[in-house]
C-alpha atoms as a PDB file:
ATOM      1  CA  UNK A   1     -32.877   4.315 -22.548  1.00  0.00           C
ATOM      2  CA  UNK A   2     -30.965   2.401 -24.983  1.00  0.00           C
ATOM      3  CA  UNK A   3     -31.184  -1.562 -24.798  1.00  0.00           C
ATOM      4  CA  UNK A   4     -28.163  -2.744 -24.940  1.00  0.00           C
ATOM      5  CA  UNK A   5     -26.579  -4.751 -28.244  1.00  0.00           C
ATOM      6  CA  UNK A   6     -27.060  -8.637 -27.364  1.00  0.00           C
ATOM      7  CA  UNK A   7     -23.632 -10.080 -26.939  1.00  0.00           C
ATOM      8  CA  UNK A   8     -22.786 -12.908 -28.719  1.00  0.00           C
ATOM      9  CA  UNK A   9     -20.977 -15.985 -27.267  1.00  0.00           C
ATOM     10  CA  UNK A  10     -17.553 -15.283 -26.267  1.00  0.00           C
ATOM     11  CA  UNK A  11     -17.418 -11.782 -27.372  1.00  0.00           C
ATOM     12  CA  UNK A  12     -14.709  -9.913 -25.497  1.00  0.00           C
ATOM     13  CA  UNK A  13     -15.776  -6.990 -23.102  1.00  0.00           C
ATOM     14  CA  UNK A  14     -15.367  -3.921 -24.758  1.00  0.00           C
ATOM     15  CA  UNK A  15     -14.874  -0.278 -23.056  1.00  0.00           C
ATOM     16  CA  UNK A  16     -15.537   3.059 -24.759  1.00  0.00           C
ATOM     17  CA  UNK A  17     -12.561   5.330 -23.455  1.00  0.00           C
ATOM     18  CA  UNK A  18     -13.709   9.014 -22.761  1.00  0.00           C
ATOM     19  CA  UNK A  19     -12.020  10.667 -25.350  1.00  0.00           C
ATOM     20  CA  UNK A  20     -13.348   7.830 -28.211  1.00  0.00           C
ATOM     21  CA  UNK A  21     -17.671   9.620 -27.203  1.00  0.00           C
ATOM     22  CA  UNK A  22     -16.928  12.864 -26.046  1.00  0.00           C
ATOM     23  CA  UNK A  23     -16.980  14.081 -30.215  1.00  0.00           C
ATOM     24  CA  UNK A  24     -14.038  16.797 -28.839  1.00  0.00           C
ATOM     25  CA  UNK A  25     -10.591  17.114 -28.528  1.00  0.00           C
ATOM     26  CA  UNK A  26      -7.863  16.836 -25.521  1.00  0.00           C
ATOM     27  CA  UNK A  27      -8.883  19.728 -23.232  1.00  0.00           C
ATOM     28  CA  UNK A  28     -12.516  20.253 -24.382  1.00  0.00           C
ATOM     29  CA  UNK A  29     -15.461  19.926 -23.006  1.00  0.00           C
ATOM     30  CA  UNK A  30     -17.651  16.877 -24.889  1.00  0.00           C
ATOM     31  CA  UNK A  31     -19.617  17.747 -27.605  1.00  0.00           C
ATOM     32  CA  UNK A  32     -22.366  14.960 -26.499  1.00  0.00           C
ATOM     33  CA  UNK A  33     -23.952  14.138 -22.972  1.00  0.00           C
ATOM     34  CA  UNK A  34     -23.307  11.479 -20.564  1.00  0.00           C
ATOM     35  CA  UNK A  35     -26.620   9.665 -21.715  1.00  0.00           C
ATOM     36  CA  UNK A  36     -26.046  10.160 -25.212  1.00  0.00           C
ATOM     37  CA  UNK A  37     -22.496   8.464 -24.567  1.00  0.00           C
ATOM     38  CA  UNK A  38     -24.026   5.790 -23.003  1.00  0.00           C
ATOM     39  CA  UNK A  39     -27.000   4.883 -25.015  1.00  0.00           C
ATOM     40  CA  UNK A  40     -24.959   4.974 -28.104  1.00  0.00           C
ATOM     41  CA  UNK A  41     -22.063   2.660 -26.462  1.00  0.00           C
ATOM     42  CA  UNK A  42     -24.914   0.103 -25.061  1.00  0.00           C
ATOM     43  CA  UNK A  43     -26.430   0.118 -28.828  1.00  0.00           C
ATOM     44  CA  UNK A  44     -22.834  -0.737 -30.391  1.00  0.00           C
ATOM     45  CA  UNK A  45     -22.383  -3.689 -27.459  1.00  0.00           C
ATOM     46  CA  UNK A  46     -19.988  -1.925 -25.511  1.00  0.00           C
ATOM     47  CA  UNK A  47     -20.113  -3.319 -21.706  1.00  0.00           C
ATOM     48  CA  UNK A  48     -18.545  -0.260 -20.005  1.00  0.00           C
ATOM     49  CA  UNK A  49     -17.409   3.272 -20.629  1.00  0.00           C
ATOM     50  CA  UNK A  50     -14.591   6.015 -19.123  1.00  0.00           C
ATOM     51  CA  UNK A  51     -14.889  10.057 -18.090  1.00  0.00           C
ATOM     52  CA  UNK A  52     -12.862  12.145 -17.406  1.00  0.00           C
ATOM     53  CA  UNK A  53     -13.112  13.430 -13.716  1.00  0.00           C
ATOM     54  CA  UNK A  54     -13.326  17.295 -15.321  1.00  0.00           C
ATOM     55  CA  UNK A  55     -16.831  15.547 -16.984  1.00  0.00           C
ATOM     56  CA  UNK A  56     -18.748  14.785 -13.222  1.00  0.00           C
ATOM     57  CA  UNK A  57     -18.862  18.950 -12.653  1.00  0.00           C
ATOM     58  CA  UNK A  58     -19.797  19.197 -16.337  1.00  0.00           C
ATOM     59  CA  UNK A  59     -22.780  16.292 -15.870  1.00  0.00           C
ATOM     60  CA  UNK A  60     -23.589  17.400 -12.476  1.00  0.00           C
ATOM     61  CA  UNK A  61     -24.042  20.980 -13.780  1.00  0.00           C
ATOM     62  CA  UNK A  62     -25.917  19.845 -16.934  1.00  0.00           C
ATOM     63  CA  UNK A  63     -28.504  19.310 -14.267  1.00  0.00           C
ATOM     64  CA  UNK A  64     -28.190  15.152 -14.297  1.00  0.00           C
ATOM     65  CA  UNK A  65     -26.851  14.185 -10.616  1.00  0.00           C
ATOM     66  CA  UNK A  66     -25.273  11.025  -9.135  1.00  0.00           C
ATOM     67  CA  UNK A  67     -28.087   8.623  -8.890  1.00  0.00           C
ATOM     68  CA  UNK A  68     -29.268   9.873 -12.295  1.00  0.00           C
ATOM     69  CA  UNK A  69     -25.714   9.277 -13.679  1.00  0.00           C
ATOM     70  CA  UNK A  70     -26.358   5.789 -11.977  1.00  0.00           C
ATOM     71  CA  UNK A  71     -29.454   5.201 -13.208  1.00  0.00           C
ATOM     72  CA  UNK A  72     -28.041   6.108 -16.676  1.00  0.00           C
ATOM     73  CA  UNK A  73     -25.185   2.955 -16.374  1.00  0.00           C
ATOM     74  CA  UNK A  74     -28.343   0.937 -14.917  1.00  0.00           C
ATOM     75  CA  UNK A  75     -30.550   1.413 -17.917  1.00  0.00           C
ATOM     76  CA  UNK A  76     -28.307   0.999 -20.467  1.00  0.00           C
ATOM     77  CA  UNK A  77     -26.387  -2.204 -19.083  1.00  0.00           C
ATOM     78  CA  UNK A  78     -22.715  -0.055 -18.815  1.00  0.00           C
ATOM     79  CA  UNK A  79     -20.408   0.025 -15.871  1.00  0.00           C
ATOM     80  CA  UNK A  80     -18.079   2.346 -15.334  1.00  0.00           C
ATOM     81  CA  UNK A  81     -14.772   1.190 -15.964  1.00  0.00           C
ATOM     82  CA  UNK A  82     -12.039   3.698 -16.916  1.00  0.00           C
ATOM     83  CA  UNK A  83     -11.164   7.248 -14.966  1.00  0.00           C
ATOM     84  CA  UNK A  84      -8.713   9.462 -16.784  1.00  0.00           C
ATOM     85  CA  UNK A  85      -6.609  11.099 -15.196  1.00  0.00           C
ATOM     86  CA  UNK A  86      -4.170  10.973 -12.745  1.00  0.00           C
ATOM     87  CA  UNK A  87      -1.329  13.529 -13.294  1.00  0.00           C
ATOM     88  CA  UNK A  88       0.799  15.784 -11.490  1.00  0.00           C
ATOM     89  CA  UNK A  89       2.908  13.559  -9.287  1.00  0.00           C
ATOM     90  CA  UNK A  90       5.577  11.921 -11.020  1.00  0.00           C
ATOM     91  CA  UNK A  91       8.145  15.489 -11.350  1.00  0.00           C
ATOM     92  CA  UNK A  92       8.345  18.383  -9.208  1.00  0.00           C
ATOM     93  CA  UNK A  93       4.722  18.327  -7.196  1.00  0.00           C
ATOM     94  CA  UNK A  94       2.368  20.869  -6.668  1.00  0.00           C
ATOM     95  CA  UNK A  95       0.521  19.184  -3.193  1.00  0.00           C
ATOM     96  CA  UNK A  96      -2.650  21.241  -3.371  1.00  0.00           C
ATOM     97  CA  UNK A  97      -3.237  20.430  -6.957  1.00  0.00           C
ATOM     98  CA  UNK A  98      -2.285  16.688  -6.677  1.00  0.00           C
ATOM     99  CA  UNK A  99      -4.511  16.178  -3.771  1.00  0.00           C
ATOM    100  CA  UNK A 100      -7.515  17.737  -5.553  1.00  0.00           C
ATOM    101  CA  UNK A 101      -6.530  15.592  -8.492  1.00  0.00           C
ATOM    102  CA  UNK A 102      -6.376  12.586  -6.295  1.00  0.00           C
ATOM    103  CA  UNK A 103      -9.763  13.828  -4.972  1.00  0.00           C
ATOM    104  CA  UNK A 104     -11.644  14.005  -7.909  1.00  0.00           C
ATOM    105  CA  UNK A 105     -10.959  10.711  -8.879  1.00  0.00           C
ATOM    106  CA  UNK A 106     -11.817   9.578  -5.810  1.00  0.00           C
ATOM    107  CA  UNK A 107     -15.028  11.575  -6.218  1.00  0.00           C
ATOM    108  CA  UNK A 108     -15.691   9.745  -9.469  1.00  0.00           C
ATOM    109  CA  UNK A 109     -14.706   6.571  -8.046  1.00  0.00           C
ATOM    110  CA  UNK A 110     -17.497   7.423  -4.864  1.00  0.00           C
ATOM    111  CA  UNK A 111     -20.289   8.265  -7.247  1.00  0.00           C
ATOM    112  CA  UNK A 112     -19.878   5.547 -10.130  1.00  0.00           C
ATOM    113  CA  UNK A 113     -17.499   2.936  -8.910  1.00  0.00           C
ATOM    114  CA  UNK A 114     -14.605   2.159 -11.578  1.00  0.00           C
ATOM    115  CA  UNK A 115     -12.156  -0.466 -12.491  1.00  0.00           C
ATOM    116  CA  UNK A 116      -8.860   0.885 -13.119  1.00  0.00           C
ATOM    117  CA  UNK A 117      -7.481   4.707 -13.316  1.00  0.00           C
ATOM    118  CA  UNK A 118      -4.985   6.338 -16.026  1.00  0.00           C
ATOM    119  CA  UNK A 119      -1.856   7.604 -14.444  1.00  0.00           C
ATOM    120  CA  UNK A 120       1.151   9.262 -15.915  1.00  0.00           C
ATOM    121  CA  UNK A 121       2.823  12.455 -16.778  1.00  0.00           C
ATOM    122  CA  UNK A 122       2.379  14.673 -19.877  1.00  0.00           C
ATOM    123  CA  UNK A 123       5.455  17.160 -18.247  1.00  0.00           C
ATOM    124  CA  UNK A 124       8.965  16.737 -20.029  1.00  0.00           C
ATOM    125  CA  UNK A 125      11.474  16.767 -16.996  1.00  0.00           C
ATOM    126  CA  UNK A 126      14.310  15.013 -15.315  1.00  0.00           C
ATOM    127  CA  UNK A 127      12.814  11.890 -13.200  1.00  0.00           C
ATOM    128  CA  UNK A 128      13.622  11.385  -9.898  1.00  0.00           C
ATOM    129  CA  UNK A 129      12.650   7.821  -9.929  1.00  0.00           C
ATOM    130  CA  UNK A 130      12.980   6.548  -6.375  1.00  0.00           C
ATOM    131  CA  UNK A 131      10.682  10.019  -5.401  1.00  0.00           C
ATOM    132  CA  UNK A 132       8.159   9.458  -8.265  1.00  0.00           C
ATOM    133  CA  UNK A 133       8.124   5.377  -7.376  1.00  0.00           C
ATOM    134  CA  UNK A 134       7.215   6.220  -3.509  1.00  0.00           C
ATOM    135  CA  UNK A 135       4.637   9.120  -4.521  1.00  0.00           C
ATOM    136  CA  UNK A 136       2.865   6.038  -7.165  1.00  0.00           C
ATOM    137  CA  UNK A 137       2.759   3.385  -4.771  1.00  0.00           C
ATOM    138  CA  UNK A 138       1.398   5.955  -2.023  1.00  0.00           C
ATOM    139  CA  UNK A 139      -1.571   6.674  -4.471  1.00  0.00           C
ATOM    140  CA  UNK A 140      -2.207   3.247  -5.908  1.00  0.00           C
ATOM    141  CA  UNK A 141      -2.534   2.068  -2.345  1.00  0.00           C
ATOM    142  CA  UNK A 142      -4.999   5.121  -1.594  1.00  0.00           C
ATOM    143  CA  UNK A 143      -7.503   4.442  -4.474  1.00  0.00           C
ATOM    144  CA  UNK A 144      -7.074   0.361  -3.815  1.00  0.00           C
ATOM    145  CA  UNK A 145      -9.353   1.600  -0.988  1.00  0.00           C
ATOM    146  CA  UNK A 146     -12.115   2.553  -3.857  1.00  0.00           C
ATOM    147  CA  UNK A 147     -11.454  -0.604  -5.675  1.00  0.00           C
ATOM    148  CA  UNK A 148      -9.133   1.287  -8.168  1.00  0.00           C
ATOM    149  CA  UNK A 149      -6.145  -0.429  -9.947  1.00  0.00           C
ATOM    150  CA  UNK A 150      -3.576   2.645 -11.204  1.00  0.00           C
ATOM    151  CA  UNK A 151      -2.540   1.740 -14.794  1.00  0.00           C
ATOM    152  CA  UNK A 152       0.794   4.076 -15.486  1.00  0.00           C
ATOM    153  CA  UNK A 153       0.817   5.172 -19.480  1.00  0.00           C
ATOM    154  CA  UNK A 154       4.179   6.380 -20.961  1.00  0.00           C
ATOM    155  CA  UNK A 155       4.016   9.318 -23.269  1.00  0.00           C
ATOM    156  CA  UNK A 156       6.989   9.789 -25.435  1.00  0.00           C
ATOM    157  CA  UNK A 157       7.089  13.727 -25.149  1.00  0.00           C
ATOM    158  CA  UNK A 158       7.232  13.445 -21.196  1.00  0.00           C
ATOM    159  CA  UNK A 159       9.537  12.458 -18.176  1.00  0.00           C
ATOM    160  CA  UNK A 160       7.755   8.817 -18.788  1.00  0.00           C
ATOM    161  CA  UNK A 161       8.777   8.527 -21.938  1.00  0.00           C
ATOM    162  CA  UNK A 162       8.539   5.304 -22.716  1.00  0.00           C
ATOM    163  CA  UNK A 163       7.543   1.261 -21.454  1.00  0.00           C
ATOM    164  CA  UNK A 164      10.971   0.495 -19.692  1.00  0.00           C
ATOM    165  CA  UNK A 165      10.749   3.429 -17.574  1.00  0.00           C
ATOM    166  CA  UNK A 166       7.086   3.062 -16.144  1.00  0.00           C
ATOM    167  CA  UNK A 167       8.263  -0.732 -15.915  1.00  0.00           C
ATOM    168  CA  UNK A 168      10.977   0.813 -13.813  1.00  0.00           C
ATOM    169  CA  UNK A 169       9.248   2.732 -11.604  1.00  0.00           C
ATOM    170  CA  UNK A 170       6.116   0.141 -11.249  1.00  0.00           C
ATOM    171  CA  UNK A 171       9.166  -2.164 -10.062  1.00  0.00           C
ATOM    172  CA  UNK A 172      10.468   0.639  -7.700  1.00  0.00           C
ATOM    173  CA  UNK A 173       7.101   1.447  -6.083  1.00  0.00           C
ATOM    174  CA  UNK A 174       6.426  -2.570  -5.517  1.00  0.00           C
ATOM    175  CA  UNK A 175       2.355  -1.750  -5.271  1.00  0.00           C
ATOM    176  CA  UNK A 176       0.001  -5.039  -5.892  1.00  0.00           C
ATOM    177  CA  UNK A 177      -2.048  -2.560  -7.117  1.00  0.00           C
ATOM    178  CA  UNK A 178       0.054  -0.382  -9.686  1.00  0.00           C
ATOM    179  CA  UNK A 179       0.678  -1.897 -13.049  1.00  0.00           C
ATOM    180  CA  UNK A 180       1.026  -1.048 -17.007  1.00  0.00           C
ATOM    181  CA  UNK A 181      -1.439   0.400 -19.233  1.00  0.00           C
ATOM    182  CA  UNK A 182      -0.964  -0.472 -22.474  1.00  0.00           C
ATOM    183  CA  UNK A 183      -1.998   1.940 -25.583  1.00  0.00           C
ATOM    184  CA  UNK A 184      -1.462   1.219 -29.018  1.00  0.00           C
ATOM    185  CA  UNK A 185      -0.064   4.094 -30.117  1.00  0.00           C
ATOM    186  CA  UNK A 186       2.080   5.072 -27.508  1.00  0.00           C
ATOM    187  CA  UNK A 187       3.601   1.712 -26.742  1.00  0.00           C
ATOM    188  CA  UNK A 188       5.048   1.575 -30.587  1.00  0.00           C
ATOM    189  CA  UNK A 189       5.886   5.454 -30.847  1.00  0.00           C
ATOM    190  CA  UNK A 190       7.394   5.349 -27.333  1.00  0.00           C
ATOM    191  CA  UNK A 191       9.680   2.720 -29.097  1.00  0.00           C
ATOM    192  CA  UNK A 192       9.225  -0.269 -27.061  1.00  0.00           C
ATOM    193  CA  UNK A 193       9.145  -4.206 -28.427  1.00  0.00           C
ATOM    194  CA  UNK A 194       6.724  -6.912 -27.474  1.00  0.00           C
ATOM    195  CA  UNK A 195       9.368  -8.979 -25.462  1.00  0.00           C
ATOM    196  CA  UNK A 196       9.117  -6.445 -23.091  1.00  0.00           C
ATOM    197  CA  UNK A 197       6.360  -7.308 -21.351  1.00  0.00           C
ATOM    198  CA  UNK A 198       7.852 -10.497 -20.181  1.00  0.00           C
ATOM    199  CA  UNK A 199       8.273 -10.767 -16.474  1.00  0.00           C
ATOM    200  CA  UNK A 200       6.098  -7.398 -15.314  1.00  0.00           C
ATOM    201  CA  UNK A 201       6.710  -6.539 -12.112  1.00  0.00           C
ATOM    202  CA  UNK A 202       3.043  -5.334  -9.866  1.00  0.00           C
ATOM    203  CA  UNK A 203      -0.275  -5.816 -11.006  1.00  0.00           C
ATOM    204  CA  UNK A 204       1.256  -6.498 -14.471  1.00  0.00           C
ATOM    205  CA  UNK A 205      -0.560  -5.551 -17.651  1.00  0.00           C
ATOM    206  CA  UNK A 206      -3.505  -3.221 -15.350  1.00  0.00           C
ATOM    207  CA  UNK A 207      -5.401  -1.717 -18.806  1.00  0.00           C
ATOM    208  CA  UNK A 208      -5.138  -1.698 -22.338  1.00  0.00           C
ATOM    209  CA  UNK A 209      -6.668   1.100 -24.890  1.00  0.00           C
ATOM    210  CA  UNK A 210      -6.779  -0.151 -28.848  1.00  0.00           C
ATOM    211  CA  UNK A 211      -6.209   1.830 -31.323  1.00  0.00           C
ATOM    212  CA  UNK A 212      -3.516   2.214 -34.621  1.00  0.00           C
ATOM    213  CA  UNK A 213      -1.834   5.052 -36.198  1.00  0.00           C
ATOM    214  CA  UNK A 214       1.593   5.112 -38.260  1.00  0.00           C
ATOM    215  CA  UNK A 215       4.614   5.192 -36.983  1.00  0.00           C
ATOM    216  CA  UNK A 216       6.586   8.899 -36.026  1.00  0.00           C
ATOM    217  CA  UNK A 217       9.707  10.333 -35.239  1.00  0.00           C
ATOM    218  CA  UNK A 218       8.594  13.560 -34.482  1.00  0.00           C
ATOM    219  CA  UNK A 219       5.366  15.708 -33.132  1.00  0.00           C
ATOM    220  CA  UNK A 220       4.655  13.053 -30.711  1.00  0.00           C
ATOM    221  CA  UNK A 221       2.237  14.967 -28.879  1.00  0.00           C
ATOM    222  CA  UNK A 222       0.570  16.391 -31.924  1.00  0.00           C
ATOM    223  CA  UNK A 223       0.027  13.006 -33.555  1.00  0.00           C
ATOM    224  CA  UNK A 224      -1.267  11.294 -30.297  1.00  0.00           C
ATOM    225  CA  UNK A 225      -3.905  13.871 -29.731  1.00  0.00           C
ATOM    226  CA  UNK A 226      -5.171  14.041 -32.940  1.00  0.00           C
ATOM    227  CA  UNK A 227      -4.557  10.704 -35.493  1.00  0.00           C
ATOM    228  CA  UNK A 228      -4.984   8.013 -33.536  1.00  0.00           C
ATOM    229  CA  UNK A 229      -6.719   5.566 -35.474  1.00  0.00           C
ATOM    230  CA  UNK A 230      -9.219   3.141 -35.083  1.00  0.00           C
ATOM    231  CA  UNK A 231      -7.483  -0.366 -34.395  1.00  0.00           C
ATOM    232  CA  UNK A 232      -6.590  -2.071 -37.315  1.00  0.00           C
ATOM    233  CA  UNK A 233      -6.483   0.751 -39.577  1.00  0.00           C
ATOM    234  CA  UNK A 234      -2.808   2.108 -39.195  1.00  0.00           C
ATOM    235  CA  UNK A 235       0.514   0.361 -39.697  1.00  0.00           C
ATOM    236  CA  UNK A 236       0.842  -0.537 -35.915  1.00  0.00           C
ATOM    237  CA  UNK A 237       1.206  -4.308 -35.111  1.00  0.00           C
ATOM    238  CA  UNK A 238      -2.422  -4.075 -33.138  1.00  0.00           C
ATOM    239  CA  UNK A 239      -2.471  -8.124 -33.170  1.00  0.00           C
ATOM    240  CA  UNK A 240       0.770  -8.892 -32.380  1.00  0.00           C
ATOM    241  CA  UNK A 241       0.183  -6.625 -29.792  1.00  0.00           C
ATOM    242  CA  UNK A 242      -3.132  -7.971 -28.351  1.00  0.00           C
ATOM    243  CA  UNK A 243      -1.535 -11.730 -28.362  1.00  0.00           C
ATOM    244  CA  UNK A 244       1.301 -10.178 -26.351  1.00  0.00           C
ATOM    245  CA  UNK A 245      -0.670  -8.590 -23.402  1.00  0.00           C
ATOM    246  CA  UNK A 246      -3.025 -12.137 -23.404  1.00  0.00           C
ATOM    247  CA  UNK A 247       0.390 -14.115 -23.090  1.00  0.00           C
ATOM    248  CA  UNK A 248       1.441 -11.758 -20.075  1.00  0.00           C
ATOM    249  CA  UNK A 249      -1.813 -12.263 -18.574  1.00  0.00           C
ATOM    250  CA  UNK A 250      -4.301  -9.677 -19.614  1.00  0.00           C
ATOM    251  CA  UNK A 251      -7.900 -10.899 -20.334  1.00  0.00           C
ATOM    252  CA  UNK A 252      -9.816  -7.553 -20.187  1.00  0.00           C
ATOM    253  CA  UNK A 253     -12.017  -5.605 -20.599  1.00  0.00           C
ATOM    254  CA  UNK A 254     -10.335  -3.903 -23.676  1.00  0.00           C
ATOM    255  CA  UNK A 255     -10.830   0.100 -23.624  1.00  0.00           C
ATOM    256  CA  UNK A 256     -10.653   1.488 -27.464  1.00  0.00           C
ATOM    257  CA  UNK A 257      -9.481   4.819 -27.297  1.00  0.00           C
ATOM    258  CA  UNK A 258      -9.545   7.107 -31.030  1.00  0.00           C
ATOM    259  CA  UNK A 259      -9.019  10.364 -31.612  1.00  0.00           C
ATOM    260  CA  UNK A 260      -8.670  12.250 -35.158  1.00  0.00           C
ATOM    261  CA  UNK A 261     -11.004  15.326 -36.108  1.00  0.00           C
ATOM    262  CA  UNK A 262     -12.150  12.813 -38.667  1.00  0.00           C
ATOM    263  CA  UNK A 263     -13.594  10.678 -35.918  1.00  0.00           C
ATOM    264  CA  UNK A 264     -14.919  13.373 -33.627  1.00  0.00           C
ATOM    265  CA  UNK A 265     -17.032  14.790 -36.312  1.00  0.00           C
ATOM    266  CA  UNK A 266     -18.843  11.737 -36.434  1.00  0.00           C
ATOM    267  CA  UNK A 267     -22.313  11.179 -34.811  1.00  0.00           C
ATOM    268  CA  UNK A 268     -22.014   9.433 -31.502  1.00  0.00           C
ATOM    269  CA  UNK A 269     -24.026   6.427 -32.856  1.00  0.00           C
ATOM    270  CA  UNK A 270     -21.617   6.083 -35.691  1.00  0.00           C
ATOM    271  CA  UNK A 271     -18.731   6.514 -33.476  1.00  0.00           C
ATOM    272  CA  UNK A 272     -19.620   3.824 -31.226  1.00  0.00           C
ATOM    273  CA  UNK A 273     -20.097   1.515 -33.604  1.00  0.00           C
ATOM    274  CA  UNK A 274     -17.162   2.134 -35.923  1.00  0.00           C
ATOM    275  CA  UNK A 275     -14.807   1.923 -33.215  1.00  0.00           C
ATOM    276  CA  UNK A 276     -17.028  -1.518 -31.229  1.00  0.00           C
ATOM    277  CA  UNK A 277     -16.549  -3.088 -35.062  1.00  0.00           C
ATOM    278  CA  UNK A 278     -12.926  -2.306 -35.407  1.00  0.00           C
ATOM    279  CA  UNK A 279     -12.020  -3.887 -31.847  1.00  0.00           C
ATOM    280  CA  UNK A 280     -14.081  -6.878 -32.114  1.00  0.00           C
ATOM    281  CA  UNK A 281     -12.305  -7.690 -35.774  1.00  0.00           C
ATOM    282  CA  UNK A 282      -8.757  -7.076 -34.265  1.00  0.00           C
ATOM    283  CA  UNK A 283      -9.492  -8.962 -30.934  1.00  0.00           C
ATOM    284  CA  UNK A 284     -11.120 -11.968 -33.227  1.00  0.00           C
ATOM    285  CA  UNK A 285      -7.880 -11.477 -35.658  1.00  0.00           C
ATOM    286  CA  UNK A 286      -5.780 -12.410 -32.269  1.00  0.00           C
ATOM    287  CA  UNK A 287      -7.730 -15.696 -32.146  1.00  0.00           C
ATOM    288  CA  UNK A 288      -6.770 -16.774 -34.955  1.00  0.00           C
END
């Protein structure tokens, strides 16, 4: 195993999202292992990681089970901190498949513990936001049970398009344990301004996932899945950003989540520490 990166003094706890080590895009299966993920994330000072509940099967059949998924985290000084993903709840619901969705991350949650889980909806659709509100606080109180915080993420092609609405709904489903998570990217391409995370309603600001990009009009689901940046390295206002989730409350642990083929191709080593470096200088830019 990996030892992990000493920290030094005051460093900020730092969170490799799945999709910034699996070294594959949205939908595929990671191109490197649980334990390479994990050594290379303790060697860049990273404190915790995410996965993906489609990744336990994938681990599980790789022939590495739950106490040696454990044992991984142990040795290399990680915790478990992000699950991705909760879909499949806030439109039109298909029962069967939300309840195995709710399942698995409740499986994840069983096996390697976890902080907060991902929540939202990639469908396009009319929202029925008093139904959607009810069905969110009914799961956010569920996984509570596992220790689980659900952090709602707008995405500007889908029925949550944007900040104001998952504000809305968080409101609306009046969960302690249901609150905002905050990406980069999507908060600035779903159009939304800083001032609006005065006064959150819920667990407030529940997550936050760094990264940068430039700002679209168009092909939001093309550009989200495959150029955003490492934070601090697009036009976004990253800082501005970061000092605006501290002021609302936030403290951490900050998740950086990157994906462009540029990225992927890298060597998980590499990618670890491009994307620990780039956080730390943005997070240490907030400071000043």
């Amino acid at each position: 195993m990996a030892d992990p990166a000493p920290a030094r003094s005051g460093d900020p706890e730092l969170v490799a999202s799945f999709f910034t080590l699996s070294g594959a895009g949205f939908g595929e299966p990671p191109r490197h292992t649980f334990p390479e993920r994990c050594e290379a994330a303790a060697k860049a000072g990273f404190a915790g990681i995410g996965l993906h509940v489609d990744d336990l099967d994938r681990i599980r059949e790789s022939g590495l089970d739950d106490a040696g998924m454990r044992a991984v985290l142990t040795g290399t000084g990680l915790r478990l901190v992000e699950i991705e993903f909760l879909g499949g709840w806030a439109l039109d619901v298909d029962e069967h498949a939300l309840a195995a969705t709710t399942a698995g991350v409740e499986t994840v949650a069983d096996a390697l513990g976890g902080r907060h889980v991902s929540a939202g909806e990639f469908r396009p659709g009319r929202l029925d936001p008093d139904a959607a509100a009810a069905r969110l606080a009914g799961l956010a109180d569920r996984l509570a049970g596992r220790g689980l915080r659900v952090a709602l993420e707008a995405f500007r092609w889908s029925a949550l398009p944007d900040v104001d609405t998952a504000i809305d709904l968080i409101r609306r489903a009046g969960s302690p344990h249901a609150g905002l998570m905050i990406d980069v990217w999507h908060f600035f391409n779903g159009g939304a301004e800083l001032d609006v995370l005065d006064h959150l309603p819920g667990a407030g600001v529940v997550a936050v996932q760094l990264n940068d990009g430039a700002r679209v009009d168009a092909d939001f689901r093309k550009h989200a899945r495959a150029a955003r940046l490492l934070p601090g390295y697009g036009e976004l206002d990253v800082v501005g950003l970061v000092r605006a989730v501290q002021a609302a409350g936030f403290t951490g642990p900050w998740c950086v989540e990157v994906n462009t083929p540029v990225f992927r191709s890298l060597a998980v080593e590499d990618a670890a520490r491009a994307a620990a470096d780039a956080a730390l200088a943005v997070l240490d830019a907030a400071r000043g």
